[in-house]
N, C-alpha and C. Protein backbone atom coordinates (compact mmCIF):
# COMPACT_ATOMS: atom_id res chain seq x y z
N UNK A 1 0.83 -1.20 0.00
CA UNK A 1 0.00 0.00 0.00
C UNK A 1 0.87 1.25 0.00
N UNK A 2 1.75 1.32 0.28
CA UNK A 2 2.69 2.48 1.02
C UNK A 2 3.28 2.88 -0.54
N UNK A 3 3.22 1.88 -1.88
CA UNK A 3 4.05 2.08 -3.21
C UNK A 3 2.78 3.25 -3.75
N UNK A 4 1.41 3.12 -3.31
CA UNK A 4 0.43 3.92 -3.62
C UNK A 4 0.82 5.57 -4.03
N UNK A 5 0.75 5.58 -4.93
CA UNK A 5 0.82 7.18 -5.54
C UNK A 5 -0.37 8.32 -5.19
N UNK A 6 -0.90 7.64 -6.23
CA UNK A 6 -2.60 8.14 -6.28
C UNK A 6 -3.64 6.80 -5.84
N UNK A 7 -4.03 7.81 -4.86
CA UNK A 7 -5.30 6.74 -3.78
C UNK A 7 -6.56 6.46 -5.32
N UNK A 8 -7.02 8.07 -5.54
CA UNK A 8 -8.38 8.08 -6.49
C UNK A 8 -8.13 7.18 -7.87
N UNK A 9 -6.70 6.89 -8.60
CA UNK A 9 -6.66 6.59 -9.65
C UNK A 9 -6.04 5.63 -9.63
N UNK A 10 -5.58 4.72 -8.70
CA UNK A 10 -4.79 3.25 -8.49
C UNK A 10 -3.21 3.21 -8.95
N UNK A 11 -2.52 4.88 -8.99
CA UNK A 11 -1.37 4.59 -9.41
C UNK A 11 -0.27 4.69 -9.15
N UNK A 12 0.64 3.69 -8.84
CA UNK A 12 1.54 3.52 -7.98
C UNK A 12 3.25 4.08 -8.93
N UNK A 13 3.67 4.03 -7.71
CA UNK A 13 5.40 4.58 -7.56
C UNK A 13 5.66 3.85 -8.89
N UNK A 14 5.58 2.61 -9.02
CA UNK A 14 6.72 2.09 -10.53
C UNK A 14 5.40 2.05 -11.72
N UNK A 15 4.72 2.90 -11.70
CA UNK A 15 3.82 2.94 -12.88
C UNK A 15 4.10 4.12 -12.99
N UNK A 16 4.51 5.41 -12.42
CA UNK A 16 5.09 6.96 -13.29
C UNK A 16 6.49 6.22 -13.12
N UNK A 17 7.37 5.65 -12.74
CA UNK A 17 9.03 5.62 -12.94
C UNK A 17 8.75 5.08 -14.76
N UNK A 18 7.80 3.91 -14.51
CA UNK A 18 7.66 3.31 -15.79
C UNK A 18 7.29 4.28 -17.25
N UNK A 19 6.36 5.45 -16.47
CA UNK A 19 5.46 6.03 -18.17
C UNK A 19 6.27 6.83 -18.12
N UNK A 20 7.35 7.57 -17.31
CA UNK A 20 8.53 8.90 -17.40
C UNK A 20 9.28 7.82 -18.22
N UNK A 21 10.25 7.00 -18.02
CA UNK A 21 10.90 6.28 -18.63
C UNK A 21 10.45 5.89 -20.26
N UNK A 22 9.36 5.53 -20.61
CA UNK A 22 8.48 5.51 -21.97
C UNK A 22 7.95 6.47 -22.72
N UNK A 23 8.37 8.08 -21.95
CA UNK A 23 7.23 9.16 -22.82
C UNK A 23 8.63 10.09 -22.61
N UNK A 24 9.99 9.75 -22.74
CA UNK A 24 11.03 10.49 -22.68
C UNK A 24 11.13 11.87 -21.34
N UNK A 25 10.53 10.67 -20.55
CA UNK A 25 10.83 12.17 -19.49
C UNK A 25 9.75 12.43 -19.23
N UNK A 26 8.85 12.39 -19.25
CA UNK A 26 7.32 13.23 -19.50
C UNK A 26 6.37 12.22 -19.04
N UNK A 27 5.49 12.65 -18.07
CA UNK A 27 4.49 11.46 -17.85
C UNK A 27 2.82 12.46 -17.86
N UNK A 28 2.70 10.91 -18.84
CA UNK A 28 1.26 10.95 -19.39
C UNK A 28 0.21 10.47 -18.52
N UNK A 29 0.89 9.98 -17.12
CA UNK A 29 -0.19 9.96 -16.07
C UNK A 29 -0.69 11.11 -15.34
N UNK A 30 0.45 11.91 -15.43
CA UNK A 30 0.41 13.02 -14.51
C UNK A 30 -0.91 14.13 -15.46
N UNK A 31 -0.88 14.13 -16.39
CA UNK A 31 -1.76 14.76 -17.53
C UNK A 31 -2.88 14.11 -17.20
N UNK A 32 -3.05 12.79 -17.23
CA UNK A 32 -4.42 12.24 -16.75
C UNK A 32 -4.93 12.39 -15.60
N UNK A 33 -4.45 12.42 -14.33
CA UNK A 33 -4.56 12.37 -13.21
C UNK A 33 -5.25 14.10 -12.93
N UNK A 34 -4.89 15.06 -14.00
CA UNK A 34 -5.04 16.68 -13.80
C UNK A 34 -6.41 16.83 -14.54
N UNK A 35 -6.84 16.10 -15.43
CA UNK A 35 -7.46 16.14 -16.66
C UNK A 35 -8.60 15.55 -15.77
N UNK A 36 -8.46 14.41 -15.13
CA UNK A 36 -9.54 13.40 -14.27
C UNK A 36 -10.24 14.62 -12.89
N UNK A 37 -9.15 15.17 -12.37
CA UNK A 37 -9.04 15.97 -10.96
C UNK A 37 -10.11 17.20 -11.65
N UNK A 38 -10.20 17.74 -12.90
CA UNK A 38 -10.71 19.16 -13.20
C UNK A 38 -11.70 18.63 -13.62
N UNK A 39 -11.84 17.13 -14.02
CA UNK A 39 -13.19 16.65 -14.61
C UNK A 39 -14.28 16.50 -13.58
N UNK A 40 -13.52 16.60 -11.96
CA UNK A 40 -14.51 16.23 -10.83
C UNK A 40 -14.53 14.94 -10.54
N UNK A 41 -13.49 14.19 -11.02
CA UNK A 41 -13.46 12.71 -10.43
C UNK A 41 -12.54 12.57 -9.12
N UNK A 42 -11.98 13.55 -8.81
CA UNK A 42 -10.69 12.89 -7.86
C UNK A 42 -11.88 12.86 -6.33
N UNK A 43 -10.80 11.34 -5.92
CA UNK A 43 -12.06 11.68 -4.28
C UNK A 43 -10.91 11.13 -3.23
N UNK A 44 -10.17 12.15 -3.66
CA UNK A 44 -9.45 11.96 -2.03
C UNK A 44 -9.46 11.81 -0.92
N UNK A 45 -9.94 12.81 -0.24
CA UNK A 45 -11.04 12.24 1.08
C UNK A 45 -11.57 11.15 1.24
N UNK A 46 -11.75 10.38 0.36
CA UNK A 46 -12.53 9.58 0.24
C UNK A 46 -12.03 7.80 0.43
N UNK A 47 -10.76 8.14 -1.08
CA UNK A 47 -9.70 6.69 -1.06
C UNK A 47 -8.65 7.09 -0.32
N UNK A 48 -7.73 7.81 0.59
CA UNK A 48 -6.38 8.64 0.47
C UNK A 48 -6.58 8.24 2.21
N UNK A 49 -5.97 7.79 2.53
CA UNK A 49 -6.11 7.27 4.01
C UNK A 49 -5.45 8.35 4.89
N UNK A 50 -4.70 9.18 4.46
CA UNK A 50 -4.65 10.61 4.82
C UNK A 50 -6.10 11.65 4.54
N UNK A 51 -6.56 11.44 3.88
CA UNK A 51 -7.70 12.05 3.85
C UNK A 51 -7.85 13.58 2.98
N UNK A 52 -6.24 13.63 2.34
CA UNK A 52 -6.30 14.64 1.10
C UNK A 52 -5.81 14.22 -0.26
């Protein structure tokens, strides 16, 4: 649990080492994760056992 990145979107520590490594530097999660968050999906509070 502790490899947990993002609580709302299931994505962990070696899944951005992995898409930075594949998108030359650049991660295409982090774009999704902003894109998802402004769409009104993120629920932190919610999954984030910290509670933000």
């Amino acid at each position: 649990m502790k490899d947990i990145i993002c609580y709302c979107f299931g994505y962990k520590k070696s899944d951005i080492v992995r898409d930075v490594l594949e998108n030359n530097g650049n991660s295409s999660i982090l774009n999704r994760i902003v894109r998802n968050k402004n769409a009104g999906k993120c629920r932190c509070k919610e999954t984030n056992p910290k509670g933000r």
